[in-house]
PDB file of N, CA and C in Angstrom:
ATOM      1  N   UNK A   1      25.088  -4.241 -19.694  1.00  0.00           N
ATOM      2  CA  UNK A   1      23.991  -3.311 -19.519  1.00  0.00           C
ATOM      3  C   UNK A   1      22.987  -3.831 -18.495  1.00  0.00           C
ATOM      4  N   UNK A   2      22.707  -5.063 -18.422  1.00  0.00           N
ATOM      5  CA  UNK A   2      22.014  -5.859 -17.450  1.00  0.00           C
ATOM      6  C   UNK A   2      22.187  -5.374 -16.155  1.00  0.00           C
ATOM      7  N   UNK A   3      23.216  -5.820 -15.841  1.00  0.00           N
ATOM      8  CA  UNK A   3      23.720  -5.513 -14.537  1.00  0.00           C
ATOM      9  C   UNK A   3      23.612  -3.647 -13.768  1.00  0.00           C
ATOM     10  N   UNK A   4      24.241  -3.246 -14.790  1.00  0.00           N
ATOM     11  CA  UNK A   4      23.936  -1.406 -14.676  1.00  0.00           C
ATOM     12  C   UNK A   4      22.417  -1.696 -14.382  1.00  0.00           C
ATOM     13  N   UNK A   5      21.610  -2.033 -14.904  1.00  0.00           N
ATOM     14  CA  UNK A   5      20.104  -1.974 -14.699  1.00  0.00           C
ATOM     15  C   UNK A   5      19.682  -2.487 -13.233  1.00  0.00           C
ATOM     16  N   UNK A   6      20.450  -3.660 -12.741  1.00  0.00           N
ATOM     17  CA  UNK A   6      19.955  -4.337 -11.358  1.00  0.00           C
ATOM     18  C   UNK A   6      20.680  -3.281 -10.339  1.00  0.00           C
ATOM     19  N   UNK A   7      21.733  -2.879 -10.903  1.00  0.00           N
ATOM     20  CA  UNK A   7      22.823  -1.604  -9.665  1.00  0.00           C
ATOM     21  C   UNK A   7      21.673  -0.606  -9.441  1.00  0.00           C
ATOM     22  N   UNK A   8      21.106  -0.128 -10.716  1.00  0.00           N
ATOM     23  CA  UNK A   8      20.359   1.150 -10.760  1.00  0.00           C
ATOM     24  C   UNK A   8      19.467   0.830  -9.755  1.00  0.00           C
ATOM     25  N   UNK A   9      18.512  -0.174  -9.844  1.00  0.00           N
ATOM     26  CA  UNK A   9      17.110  -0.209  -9.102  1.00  0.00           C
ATOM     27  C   UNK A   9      18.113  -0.576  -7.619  1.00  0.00           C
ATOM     28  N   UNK A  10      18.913  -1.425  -7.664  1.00  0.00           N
ATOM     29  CA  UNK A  10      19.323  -1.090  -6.114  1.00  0.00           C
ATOM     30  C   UNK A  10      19.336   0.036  -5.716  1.00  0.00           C
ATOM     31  N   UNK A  11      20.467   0.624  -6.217  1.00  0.00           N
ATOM     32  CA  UNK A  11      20.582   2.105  -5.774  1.00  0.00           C
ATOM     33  C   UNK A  11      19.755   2.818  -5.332  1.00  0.00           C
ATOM     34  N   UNK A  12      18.701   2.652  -6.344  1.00  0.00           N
ATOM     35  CA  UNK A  12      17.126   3.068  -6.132  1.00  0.00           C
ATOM     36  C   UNK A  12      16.264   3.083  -4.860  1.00  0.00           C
ATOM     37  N   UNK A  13      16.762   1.602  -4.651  1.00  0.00           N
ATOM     38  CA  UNK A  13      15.401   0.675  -3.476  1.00  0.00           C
ATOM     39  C   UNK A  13      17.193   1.609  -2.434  1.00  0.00           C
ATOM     40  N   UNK A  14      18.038   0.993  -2.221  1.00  0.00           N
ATOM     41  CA  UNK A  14      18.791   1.410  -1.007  1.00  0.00           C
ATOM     42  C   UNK A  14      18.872   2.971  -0.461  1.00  0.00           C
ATOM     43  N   UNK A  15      18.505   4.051  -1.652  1.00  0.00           N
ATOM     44  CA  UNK A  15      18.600   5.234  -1.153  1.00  0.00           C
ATOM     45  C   UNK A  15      17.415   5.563  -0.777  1.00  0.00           C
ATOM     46  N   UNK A  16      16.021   5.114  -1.539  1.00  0.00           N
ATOM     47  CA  UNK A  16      15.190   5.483  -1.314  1.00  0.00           C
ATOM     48  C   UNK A  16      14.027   5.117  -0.779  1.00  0.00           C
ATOM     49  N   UNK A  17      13.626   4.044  -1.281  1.00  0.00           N
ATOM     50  CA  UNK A  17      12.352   3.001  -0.716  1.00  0.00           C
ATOM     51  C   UNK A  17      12.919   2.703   0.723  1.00  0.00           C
ATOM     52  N   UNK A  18      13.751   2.401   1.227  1.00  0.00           N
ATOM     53  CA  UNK A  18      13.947   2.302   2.531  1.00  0.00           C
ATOM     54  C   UNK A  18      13.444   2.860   3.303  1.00  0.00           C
ATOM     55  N   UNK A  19      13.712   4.355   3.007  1.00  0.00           N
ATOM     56  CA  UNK A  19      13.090   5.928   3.539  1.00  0.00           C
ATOM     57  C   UNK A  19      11.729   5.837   2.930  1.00  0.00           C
ATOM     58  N   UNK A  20      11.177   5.402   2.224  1.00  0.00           N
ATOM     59  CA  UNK A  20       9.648   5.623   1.638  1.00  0.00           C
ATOM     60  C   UNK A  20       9.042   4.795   3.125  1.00  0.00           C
ATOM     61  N   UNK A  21       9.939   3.538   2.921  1.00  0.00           N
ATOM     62  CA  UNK A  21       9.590   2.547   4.427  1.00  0.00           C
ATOM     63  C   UNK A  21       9.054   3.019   5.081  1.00  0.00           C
ATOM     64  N   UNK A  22      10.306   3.537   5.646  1.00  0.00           N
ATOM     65  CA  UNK A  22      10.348   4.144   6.780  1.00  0.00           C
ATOM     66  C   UNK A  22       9.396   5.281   6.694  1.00  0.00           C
ATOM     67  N   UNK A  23       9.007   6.286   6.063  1.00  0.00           N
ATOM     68  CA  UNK A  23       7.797   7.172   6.118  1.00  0.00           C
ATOM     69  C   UNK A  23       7.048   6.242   6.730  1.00  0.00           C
ATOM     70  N   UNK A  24       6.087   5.340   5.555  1.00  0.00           N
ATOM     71  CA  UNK A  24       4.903   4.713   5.750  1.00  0.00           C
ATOM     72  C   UNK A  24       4.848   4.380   7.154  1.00  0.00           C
ATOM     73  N   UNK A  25       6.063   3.572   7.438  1.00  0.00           N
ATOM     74  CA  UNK A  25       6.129   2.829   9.153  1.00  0.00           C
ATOM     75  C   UNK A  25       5.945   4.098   9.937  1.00  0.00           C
ATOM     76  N   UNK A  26       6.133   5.195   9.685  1.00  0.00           N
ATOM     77  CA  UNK A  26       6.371   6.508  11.102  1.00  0.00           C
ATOM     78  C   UNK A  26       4.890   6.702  10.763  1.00  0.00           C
ATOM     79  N   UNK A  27       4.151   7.109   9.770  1.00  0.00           N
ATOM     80  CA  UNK A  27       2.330   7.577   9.572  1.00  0.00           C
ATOM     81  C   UNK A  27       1.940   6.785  10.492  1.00  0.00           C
ATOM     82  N   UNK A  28       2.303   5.264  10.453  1.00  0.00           N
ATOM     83  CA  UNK A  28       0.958   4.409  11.350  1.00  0.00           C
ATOM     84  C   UNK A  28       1.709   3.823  12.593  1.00  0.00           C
ATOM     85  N   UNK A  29       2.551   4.402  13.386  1.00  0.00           N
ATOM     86  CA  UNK A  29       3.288   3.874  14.656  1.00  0.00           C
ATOM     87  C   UNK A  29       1.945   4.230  15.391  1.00  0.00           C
ATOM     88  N   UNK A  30       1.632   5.651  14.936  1.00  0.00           N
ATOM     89  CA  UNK A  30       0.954   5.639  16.559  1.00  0.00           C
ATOM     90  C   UNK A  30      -0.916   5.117  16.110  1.00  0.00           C
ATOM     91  N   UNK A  31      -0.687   3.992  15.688  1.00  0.00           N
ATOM     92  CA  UNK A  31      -2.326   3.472  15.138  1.00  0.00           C
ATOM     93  C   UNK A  31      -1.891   1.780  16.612  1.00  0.00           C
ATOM     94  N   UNK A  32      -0.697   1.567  16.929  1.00  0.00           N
ATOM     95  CA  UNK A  32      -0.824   0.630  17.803  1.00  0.00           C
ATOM     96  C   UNK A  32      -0.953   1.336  19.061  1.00  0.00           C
ATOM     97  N   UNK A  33      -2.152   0.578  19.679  1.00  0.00           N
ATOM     98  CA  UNK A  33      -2.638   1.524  21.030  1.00  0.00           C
ATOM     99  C   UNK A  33      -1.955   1.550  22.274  1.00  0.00           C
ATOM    100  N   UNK A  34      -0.175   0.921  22.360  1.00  0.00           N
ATOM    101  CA  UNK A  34       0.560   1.058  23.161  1.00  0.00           C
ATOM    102  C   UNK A  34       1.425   2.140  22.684  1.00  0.00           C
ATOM    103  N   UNK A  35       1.369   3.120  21.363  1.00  0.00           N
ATOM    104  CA  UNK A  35       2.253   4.137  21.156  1.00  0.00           C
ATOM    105  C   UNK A  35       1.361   4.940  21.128  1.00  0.00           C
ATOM    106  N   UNK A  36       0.596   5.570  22.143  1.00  0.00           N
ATOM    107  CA  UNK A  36      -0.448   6.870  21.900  1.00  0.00           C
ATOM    108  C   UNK A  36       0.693   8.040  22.929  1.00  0.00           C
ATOM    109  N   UNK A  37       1.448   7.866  22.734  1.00  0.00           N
ATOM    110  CA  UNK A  37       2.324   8.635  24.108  1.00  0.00           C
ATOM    111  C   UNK A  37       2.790  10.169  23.351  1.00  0.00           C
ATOM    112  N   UNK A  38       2.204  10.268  21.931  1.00  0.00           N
ATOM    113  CA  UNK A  38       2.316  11.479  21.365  1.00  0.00           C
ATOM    114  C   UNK A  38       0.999  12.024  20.948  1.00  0.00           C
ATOM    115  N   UNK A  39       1.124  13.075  21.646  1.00  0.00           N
ATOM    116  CA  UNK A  39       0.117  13.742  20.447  1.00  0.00           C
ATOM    117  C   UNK A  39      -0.049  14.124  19.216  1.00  0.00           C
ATOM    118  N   UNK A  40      -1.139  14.601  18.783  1.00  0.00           N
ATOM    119  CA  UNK A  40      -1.433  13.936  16.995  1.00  0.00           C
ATOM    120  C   UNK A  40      -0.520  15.256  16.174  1.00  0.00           C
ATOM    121  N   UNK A  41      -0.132  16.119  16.524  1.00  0.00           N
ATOM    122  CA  UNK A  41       0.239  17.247  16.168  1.00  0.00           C
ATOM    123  C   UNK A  41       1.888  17.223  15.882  1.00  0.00           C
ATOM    124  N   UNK A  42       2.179  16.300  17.267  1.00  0.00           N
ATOM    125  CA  UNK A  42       4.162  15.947  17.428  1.00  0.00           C
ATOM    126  C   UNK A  42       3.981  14.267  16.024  1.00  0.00           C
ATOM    127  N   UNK A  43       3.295  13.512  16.251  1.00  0.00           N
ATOM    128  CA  UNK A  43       3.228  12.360  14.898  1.00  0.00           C
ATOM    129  C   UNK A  43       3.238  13.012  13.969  1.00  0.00           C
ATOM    130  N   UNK A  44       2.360  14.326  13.473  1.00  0.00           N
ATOM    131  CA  UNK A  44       2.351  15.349  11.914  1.00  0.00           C
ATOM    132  C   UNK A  44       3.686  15.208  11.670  1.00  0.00           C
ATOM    133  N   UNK A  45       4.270  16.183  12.888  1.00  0.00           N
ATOM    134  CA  UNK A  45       5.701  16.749  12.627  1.00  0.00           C
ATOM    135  C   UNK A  45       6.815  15.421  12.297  1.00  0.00           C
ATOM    136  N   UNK A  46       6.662  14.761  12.902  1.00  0.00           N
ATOM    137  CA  UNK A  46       7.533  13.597  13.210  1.00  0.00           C
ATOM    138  C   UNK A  46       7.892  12.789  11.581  1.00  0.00           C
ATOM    139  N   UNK A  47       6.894  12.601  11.140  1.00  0.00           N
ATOM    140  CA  UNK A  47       6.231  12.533   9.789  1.00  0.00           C
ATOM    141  C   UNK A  47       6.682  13.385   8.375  1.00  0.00           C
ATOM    142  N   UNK A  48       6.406  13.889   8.838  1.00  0.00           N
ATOM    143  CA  UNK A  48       7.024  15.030   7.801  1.00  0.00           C
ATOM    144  C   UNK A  48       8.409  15.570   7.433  1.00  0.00           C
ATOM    145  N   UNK A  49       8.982  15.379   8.927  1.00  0.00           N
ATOM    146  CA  UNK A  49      10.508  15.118   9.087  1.00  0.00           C
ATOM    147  C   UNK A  49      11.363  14.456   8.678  1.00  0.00           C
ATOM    148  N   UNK A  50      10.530  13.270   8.674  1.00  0.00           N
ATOM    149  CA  UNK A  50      10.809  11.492   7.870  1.00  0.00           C
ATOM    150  C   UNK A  50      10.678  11.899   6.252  1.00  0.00           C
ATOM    151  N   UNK A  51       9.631  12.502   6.301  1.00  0.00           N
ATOM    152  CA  UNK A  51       9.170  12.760   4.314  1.00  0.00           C
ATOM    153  C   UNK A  51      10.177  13.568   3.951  1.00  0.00           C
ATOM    154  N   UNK A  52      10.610  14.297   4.383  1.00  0.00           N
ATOM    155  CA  UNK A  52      11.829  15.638   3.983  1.00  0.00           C
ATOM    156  C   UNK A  52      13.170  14.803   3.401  1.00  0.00           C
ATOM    157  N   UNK A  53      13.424  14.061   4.780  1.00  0.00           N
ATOM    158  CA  UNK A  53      14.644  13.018   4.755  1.00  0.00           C
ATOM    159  C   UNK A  53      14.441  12.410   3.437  1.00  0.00           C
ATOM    160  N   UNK A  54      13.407  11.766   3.129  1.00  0.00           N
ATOM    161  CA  UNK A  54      13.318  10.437   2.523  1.00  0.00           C
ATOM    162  C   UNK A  54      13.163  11.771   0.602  1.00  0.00           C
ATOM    163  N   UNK A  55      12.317  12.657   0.853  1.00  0.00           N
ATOM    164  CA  UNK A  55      12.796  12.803  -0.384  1.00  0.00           C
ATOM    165  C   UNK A  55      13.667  13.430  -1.299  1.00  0.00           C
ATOM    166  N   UNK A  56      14.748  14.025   0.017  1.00  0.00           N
ATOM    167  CA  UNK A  56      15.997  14.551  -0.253  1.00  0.00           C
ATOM    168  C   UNK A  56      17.017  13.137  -1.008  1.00  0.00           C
ATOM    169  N   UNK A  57      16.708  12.185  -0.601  1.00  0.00           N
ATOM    170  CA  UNK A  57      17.401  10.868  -1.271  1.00  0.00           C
ATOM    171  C   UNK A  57      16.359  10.749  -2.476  1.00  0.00           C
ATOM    172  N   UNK A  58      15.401  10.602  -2.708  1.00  0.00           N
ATOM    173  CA  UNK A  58      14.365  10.139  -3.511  1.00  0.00           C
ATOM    174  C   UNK A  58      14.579  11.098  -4.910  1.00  0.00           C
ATOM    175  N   UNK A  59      14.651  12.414  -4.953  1.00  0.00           N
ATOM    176  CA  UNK A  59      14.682  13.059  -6.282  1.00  0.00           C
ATOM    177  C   UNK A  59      16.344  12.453  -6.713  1.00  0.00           C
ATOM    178  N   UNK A  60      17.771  12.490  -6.142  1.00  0.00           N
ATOM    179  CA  UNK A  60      18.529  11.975  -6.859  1.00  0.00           C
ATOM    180  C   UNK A  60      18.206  11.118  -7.076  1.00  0.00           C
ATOM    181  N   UNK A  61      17.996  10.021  -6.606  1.00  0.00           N
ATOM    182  CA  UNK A  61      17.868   8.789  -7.223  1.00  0.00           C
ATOM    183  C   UNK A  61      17.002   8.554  -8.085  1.00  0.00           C
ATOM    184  N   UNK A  62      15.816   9.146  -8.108  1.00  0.00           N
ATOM    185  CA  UNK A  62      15.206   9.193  -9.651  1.00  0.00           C
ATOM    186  C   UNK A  62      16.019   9.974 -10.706  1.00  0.00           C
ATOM    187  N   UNK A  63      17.106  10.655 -10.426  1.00  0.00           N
ATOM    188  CA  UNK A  63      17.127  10.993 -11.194  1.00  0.00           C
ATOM    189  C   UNK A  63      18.332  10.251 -11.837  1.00  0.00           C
ATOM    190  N   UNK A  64      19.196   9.596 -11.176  1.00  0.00           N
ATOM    191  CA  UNK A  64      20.292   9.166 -11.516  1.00  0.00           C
ATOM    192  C   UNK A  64      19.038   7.443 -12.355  1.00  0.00           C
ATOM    193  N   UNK A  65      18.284   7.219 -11.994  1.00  0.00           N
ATOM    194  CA  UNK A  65      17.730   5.887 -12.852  1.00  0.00           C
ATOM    195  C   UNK A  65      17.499   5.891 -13.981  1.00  0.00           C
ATOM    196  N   UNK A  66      17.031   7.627 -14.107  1.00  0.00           N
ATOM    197  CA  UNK A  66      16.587   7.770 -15.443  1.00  0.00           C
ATOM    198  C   UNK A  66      17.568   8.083 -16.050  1.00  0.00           C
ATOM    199  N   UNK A  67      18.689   8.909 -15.727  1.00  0.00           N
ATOM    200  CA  UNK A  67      20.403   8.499 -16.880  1.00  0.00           C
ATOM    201  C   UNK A  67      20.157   7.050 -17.033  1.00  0.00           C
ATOM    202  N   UNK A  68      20.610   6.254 -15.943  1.00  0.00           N
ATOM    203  CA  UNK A  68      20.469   4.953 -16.487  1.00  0.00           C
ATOM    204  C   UNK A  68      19.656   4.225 -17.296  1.00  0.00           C
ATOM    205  N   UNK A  69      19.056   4.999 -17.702  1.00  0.00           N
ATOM    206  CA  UNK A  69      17.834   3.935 -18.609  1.00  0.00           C
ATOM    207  C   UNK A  69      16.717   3.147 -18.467  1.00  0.00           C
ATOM    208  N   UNK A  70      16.254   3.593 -16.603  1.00  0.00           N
ATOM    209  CA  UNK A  70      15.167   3.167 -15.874  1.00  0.00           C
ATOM    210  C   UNK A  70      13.868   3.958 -16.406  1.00  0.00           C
ATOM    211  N   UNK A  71      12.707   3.814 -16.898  1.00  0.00           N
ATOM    212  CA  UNK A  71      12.012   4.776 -16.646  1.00  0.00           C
ATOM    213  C   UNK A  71      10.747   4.774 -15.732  1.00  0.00           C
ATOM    214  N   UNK A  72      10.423   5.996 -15.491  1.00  0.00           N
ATOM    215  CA  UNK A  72       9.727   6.186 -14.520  1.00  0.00           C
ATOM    216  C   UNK A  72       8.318   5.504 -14.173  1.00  0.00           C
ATOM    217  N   UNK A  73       7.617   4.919 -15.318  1.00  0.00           N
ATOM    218  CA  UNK A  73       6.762   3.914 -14.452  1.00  0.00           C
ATOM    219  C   UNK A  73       7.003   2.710 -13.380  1.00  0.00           C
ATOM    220  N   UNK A  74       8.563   2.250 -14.000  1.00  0.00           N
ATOM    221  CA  UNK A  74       9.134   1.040 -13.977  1.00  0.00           C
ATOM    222  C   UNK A  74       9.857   1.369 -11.815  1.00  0.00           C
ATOM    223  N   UNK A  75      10.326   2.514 -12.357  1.00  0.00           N
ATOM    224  CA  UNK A  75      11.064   3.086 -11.284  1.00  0.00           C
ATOM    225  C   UNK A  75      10.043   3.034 -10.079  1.00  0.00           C
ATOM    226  N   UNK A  76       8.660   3.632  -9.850  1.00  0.00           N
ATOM    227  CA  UNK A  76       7.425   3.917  -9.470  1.00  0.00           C
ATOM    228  C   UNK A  76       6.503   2.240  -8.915  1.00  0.00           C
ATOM    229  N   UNK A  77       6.903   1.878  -9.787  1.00  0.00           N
ATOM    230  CA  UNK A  77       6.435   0.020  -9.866  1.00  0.00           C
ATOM    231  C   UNK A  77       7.422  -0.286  -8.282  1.00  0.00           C
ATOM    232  N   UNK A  78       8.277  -0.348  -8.660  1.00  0.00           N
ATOM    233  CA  UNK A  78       9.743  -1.615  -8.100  1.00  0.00           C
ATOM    234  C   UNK A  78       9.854  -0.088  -6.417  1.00  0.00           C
ATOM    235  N   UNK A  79       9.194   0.658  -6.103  1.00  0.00           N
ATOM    236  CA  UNK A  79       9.164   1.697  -4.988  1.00  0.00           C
ATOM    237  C   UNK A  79       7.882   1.003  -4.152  1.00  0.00           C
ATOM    238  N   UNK A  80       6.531   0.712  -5.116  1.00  0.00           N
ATOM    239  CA  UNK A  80       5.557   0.321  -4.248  1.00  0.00           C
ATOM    240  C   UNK A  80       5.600  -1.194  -4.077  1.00  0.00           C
ATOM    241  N   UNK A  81       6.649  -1.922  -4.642  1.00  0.00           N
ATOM    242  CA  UNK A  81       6.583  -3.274  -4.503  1.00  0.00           C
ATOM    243  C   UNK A  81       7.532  -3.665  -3.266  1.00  0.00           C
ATOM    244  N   UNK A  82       8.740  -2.700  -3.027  1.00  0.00           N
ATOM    245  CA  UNK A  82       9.462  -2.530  -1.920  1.00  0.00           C
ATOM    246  C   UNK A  82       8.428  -2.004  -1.307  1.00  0.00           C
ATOM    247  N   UNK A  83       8.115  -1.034  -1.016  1.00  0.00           N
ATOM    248  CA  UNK A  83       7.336  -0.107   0.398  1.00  0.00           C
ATOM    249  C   UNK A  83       6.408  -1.448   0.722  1.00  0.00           C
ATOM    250  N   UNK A  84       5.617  -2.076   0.022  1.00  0.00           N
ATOM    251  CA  UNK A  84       4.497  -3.279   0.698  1.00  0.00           C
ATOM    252  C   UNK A  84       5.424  -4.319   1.228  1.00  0.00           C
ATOM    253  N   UNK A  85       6.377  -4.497   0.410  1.00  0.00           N
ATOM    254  CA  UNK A  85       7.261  -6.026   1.101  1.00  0.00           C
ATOM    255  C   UNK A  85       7.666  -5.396   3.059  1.00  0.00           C
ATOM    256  N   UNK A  86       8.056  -4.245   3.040  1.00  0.00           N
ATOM    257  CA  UNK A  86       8.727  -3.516   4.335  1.00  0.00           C
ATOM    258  C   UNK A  86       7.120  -3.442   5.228  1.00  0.00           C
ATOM    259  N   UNK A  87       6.055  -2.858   4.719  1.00  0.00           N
ATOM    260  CA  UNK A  87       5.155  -2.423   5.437  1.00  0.00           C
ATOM    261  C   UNK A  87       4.655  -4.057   5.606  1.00  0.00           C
ATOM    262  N   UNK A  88       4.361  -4.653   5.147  1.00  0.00           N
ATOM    263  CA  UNK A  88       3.880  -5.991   5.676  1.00  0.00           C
ATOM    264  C   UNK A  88       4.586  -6.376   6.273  1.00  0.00           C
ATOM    265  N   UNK A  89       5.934  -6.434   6.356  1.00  0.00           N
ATOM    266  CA  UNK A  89       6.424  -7.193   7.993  1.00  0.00           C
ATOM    267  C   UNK A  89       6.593  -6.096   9.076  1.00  0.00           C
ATOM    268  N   UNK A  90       6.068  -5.076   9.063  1.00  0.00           N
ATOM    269  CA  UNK A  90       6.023  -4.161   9.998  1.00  0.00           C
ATOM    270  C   UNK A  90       4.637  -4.187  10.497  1.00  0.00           C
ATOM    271  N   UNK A  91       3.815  -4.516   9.532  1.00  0.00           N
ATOM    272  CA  UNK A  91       2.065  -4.805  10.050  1.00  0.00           C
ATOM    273  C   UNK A  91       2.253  -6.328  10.591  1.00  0.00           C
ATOM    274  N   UNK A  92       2.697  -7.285  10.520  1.00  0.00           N
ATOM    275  CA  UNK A  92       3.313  -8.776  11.053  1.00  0.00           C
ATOM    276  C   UNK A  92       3.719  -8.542  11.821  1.00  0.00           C
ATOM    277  N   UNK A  93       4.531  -8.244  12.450  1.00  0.00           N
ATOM    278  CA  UNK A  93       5.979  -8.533  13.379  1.00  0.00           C
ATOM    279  C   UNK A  93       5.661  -7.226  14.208  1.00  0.00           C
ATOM    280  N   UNK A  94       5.208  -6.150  13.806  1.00  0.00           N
ATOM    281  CA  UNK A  94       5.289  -5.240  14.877  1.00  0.00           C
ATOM    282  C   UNK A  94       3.908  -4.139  15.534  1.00  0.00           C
ATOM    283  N   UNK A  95       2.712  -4.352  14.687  1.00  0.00           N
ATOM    284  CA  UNK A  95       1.793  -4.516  14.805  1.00  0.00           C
ATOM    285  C   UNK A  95       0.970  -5.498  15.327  1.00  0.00           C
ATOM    286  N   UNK A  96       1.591  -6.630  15.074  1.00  0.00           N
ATOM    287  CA  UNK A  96       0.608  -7.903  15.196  1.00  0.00           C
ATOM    288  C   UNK A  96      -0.678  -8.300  14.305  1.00  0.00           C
ATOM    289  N   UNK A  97      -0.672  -7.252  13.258  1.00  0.00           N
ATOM    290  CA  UNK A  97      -1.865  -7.917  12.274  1.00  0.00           C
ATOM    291  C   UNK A  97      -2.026  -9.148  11.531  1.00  0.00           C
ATOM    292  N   UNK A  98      -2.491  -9.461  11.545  1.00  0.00           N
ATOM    293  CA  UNK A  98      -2.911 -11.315  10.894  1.00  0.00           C
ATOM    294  C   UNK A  98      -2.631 -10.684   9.455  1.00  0.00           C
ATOM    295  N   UNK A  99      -1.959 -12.095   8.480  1.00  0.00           N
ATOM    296  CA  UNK A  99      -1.520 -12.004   6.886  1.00  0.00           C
ATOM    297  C   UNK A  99      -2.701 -12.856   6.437  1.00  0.00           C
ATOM    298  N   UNK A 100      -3.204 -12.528   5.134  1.00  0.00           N
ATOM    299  CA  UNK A 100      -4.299 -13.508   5.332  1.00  0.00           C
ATOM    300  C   UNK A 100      -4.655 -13.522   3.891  1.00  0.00           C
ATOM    301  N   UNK A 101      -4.961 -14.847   3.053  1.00  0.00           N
ATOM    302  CA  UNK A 101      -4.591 -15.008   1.782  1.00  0.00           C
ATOM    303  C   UNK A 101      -4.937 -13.948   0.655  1.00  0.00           C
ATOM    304  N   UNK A 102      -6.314 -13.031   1.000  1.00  0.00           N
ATOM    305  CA  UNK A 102      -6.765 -11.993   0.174  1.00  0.00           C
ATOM    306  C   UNK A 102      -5.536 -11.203   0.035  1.00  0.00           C
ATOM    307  N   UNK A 103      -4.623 -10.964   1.065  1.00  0.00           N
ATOM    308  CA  UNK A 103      -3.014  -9.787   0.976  1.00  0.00           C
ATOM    309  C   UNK A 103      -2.121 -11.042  -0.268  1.00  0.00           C
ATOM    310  N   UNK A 104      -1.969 -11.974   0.291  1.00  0.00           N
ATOM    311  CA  UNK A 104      -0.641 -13.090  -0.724  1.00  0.00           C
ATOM    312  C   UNK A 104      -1.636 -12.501  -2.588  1.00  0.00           C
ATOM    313  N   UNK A 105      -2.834 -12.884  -2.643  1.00  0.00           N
ATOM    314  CA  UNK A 105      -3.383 -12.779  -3.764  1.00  0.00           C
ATOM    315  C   UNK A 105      -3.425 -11.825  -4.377  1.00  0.00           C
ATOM    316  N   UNK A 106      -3.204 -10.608  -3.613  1.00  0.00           N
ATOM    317  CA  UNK A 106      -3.101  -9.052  -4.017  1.00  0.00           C
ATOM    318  C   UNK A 106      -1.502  -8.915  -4.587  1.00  0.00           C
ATOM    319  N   UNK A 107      -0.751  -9.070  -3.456  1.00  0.00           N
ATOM    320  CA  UNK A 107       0.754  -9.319  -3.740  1.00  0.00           C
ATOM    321  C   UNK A 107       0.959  -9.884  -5.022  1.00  0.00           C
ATOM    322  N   UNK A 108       0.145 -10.805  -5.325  1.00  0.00           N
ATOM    323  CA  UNK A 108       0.757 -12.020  -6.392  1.00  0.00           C
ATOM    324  C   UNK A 108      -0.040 -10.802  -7.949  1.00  0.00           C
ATOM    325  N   UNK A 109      -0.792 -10.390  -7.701  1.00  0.00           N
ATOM    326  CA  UNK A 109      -1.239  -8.974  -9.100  1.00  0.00           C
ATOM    327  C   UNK A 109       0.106  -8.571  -8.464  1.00  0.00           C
ATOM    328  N   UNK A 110       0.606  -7.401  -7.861  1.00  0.00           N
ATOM    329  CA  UNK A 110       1.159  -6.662  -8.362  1.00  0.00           C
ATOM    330  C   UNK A 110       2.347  -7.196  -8.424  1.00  0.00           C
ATOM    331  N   UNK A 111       3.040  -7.891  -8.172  1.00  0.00           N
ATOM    332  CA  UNK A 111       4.624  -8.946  -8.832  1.00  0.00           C
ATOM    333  C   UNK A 111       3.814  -8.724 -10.531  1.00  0.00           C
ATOM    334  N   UNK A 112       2.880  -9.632 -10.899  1.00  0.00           N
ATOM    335  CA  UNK A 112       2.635  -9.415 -12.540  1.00  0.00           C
ATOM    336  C   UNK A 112       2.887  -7.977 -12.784  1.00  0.00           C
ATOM    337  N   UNK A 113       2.298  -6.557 -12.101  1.00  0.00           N
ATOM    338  CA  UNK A 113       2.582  -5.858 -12.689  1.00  0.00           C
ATOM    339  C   UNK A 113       4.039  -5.043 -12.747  1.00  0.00           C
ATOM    340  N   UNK A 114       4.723  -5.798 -11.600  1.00  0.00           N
ATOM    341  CA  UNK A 114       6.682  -5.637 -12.779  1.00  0.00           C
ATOM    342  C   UNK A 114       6.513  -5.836 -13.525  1.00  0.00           C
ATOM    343  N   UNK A 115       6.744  -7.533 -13.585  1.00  0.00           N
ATOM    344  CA  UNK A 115       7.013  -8.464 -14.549  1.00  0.00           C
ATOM    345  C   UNK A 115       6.425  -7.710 -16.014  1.00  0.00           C
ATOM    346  N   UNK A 116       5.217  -6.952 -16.080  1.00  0.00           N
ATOM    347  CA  UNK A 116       4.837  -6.092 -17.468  1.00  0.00           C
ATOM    348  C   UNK A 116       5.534  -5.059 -17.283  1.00  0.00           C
ATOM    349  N   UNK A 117       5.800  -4.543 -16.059  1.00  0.00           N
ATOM    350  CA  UNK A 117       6.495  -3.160 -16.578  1.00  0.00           C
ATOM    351  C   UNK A 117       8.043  -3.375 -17.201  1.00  0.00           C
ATOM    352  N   UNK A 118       8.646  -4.686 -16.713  1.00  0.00           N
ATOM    353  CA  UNK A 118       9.881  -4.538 -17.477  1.00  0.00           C
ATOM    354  C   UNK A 118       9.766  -5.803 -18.815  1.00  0.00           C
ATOM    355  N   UNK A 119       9.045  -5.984 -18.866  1.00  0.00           N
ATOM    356  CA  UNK A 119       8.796  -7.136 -20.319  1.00  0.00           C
ATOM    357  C   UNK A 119       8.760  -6.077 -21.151  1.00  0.00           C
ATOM    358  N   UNK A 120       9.816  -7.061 -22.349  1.00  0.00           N
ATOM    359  CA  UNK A 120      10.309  -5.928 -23.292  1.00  0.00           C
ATOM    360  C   UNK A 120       9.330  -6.475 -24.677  1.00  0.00           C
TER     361      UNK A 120
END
């Protein structure tokens, strides 16, 4: 049953949080001032295009977690703990924003709040 449980949240994070990623990363591309080459109207669209994608994967896969025996806080938890791990090396590495211990200390709350959402 263990294992069914680690498949599930994969399944989870691979169909979906990827694409949640990827949303978040498409909202703030054009916040670096070498991608202003769109206007704010084609980023909406662009955006939204991404959100469509991402939650055409996102309702199966919630829904297939919750057969499995995931439930939905837990599911909701382990989505925003992926989307920050992806968006921080996209604010690092491709932004260029400085990491800076107030983010590690924030990070380090919400890891505890898995760790409660799946403590049995």
């Amino acid at each position: 049953m263990i294992h069914l449980h680690y498949y599930a949240l994969f399944n989870r994070y691979r169909s979906a949080d990827c694409f949640q990623s990827s949303d978040d990363n498409s909202m703030v591309l054009h916040i670096k001032p070498s991608n202003n080459i769109f206007p704010l109207w084609q980023i909406i669209l662009i955006s939204w295009g991404i959100a469509l994608f991402e939650y055409c994967l996102a309702v199966p896969a919630n829904h297939l977690g919750a057969q499995w025996g995931i439930k939905p806080f837990q599911l909701k938890i382990i989505q925003e703990v992926v989307t920050l791990v992806v968006f921080t090396l996209f604010a690092i590495l491709y932004l260029k924003d400085e990491f800076r211990l107030n983010y590690l200390i924030s990070f380090a709350f919400i890891l505890g709040a898995v760790y409660f959402a799946f403590k049995r």
